[in-house]
C-alpha atoms as a PDB file:
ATOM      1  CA  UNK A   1       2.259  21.806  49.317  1.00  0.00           C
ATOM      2  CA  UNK A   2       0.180  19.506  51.464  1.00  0.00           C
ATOM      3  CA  UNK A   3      -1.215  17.286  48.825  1.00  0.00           C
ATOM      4  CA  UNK A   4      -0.088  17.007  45.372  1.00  0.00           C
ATOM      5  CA  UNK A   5       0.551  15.223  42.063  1.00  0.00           C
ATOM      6  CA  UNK A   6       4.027  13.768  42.095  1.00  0.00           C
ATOM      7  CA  UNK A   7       3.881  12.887  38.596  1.00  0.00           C
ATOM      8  CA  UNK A   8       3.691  17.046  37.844  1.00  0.00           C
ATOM      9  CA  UNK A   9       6.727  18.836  37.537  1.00  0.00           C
ATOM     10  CA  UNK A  10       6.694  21.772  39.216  1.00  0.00           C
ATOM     11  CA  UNK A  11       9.097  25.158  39.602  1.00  0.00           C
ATOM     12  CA  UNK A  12       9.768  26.464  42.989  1.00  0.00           C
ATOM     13  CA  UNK A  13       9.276  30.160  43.228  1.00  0.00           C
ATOM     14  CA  UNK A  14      10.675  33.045  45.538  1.00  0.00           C
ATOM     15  CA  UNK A  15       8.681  35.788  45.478  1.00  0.00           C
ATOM     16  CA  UNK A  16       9.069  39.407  46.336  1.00  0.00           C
ATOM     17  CA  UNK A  17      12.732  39.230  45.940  1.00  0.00           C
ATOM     18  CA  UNK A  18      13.136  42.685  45.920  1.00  0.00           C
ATOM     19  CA  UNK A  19      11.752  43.342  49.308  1.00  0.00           C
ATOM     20  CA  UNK A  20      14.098  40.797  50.488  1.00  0.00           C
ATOM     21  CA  UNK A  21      17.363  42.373  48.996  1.00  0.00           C
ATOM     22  CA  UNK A  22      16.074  45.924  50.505  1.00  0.00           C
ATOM     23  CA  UNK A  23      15.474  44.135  53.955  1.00  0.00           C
ATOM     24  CA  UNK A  24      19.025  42.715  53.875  1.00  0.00           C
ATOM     25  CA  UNK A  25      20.538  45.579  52.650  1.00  0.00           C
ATOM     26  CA  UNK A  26      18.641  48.000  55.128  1.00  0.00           C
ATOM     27  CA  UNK A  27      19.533  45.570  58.199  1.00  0.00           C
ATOM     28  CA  UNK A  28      15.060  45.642  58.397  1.00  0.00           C
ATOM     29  CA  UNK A  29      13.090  43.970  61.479  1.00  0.00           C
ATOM     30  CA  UNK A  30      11.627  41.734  58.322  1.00  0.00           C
ATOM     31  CA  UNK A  31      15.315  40.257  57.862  1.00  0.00           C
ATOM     32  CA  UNK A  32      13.423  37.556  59.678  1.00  0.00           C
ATOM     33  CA  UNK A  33      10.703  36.612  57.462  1.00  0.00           C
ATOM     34  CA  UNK A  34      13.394  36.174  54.640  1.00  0.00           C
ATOM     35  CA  UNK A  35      14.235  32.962  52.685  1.00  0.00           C
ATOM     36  CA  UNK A  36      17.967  32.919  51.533  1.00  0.00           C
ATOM     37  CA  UNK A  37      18.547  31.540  47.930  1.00  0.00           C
ATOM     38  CA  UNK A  38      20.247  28.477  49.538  1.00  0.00           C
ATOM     39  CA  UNK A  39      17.074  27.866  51.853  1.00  0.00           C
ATOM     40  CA  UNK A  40      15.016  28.070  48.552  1.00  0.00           C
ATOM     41  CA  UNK A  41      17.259  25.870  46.637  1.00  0.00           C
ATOM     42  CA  UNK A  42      17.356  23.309  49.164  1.00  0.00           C
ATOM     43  CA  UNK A  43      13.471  23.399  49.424  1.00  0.00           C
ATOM     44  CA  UNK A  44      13.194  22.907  46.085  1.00  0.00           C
ATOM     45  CA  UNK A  45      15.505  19.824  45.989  1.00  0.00           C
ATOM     46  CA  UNK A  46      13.997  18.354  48.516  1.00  0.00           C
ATOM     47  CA  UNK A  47      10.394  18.386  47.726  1.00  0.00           C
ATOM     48  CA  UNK A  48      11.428  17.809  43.893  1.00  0.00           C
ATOM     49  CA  UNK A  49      10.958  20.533  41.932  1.00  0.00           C
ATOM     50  CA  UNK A  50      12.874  20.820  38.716  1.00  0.00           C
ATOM     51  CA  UNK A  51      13.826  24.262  39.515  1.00  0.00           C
ATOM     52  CA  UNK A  52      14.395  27.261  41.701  1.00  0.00           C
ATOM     53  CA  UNK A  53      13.217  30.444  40.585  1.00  0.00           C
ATOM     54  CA  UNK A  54      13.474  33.898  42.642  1.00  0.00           C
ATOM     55  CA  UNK A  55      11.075  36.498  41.406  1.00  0.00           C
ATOM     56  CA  UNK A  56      10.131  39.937  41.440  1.00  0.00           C
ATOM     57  CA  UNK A  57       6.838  41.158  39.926  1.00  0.00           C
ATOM     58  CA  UNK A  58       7.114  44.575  40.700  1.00  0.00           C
ATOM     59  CA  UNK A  59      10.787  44.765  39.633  1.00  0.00           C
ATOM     60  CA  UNK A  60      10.622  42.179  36.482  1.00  0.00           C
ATOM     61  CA  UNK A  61      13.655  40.245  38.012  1.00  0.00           C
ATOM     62  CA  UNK A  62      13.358  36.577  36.798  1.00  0.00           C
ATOM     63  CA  UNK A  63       9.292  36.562  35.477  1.00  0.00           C
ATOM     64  CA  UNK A  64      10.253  35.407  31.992  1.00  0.00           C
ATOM     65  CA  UNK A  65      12.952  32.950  33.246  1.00  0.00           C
ATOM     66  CA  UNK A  66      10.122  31.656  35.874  1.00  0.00           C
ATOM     67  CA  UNK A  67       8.139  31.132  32.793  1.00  0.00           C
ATOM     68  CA  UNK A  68      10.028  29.413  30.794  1.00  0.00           C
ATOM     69  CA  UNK A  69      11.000  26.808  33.238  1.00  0.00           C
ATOM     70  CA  UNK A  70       7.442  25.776  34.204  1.00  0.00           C
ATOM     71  CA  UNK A  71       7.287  25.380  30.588  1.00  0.00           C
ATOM     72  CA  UNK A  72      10.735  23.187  29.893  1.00  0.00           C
ATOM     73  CA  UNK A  73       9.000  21.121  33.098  1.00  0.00           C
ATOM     74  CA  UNK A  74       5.737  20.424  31.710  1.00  0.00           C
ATOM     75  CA  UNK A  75       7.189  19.738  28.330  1.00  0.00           C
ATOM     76  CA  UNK A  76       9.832  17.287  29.801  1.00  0.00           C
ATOM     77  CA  UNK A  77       7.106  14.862  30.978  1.00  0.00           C
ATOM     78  CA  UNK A  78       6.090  12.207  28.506  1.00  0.00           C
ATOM     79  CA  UNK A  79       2.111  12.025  27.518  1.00  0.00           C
ATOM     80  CA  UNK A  80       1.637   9.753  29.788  1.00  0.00           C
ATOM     81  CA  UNK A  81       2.859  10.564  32.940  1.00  0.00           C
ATOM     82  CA  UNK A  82       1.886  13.758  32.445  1.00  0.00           C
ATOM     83  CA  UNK A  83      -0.745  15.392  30.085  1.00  0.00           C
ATOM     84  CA  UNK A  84      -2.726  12.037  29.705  1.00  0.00           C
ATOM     85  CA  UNK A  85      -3.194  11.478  33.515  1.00  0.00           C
ATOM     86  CA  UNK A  86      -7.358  11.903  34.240  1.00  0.00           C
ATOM     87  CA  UNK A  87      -6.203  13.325  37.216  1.00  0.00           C
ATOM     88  CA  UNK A  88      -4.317  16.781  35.257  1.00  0.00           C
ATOM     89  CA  UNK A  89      -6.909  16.537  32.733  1.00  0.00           C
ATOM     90  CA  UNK A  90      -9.668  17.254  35.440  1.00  0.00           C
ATOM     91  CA  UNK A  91      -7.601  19.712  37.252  1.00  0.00           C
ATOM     92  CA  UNK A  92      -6.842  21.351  33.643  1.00  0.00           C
ATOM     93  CA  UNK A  93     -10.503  21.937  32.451  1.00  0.00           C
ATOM     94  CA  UNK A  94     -11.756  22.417  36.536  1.00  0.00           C
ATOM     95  CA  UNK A  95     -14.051  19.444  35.920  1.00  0.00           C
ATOM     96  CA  UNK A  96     -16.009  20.699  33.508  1.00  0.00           C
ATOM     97  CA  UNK A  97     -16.481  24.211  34.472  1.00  0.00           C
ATOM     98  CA  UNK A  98     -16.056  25.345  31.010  1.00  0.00           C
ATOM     99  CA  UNK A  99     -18.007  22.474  28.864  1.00  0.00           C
ATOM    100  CA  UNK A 100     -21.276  23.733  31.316  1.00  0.00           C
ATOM    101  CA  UNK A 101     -20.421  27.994  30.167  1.00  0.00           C
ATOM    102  CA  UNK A 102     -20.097  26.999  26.582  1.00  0.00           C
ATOM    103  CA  UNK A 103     -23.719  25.046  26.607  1.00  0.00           C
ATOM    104  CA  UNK A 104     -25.522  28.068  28.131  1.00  0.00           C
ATOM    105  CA  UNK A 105     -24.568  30.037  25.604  1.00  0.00           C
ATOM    106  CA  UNK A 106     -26.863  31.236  22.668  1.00  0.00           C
ATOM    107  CA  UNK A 107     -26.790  28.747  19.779  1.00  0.00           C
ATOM    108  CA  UNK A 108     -27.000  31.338  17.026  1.00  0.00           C
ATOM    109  CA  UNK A 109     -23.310  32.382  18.592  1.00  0.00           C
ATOM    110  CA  UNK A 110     -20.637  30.749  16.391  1.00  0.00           C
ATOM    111  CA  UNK A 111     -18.546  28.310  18.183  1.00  0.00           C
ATOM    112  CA  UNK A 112     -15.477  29.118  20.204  1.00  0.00           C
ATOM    113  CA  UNK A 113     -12.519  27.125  18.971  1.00  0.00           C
ATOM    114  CA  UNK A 114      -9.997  25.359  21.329  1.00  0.00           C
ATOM    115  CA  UNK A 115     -10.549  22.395  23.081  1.00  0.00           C
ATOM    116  CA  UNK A 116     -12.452  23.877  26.677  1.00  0.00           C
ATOM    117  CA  UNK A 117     -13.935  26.876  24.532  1.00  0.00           C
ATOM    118  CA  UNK A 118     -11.510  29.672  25.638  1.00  0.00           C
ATOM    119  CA  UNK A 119     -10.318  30.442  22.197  1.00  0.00           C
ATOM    120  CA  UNK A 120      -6.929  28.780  22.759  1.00  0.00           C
ATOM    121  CA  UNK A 121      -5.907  26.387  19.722  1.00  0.00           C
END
């Protein structure tokens, strides 16, 4: 995280927890590569994330709770600070990327609805 917003909340993630338990477990040369839930945590604290999450794709450990805290984050923000900065605007809509699809496309097509044209209301 070399340069970001520090009015965006943010949840830390461990990933591929599962090869981590099966590296500890199985004594692995990898042990070394692996972050310990305490390392993670104290990452997290200290570059201010509102949570640690540890996550497994393949195995479907945590995705939903790694969800849902992104999404108590971003919701715990106030307009302001948060989903009325120009800055997460931009960074939302990828400055513009999707107004300049939308006005290439035919004009007999009816109009996609959402606010960046991706159907999302």
């Amino acid at each position: 995280m070399q340069d970001f917003d520090s009015t965006v909340p943010f949840v830390l993630l461990g990933t591929k927890v599962d090869l981590r338990d099966r590296a500890l477990l199985q004594g692995s040369a990898a042990i070394a590569q692996v972050v310990l839930t305490e390392e993670g945590a104290r990452l997290a604290r200290r570059l201010g994330a509102e949570q640690y999450v540890e996550v497994s794709a393949r195995a479907g450990t945590n995705v939903e709770r790694a969800f849902l805290a992104a999404a108590r984050a971003a919701l715990s923000q106030s307009d302001d600070s948060f989903v009325g900065s120009e800055r997460a605007w931009k960074d939302l809509h990828h400055e513009g990327e999707y107004e300049s699809k939308r006005n290439r496309k035919n004009d007999s097509q009816p109009a996609s609805s959402g606010c960046c044209g991706c159907g999302v209301q």
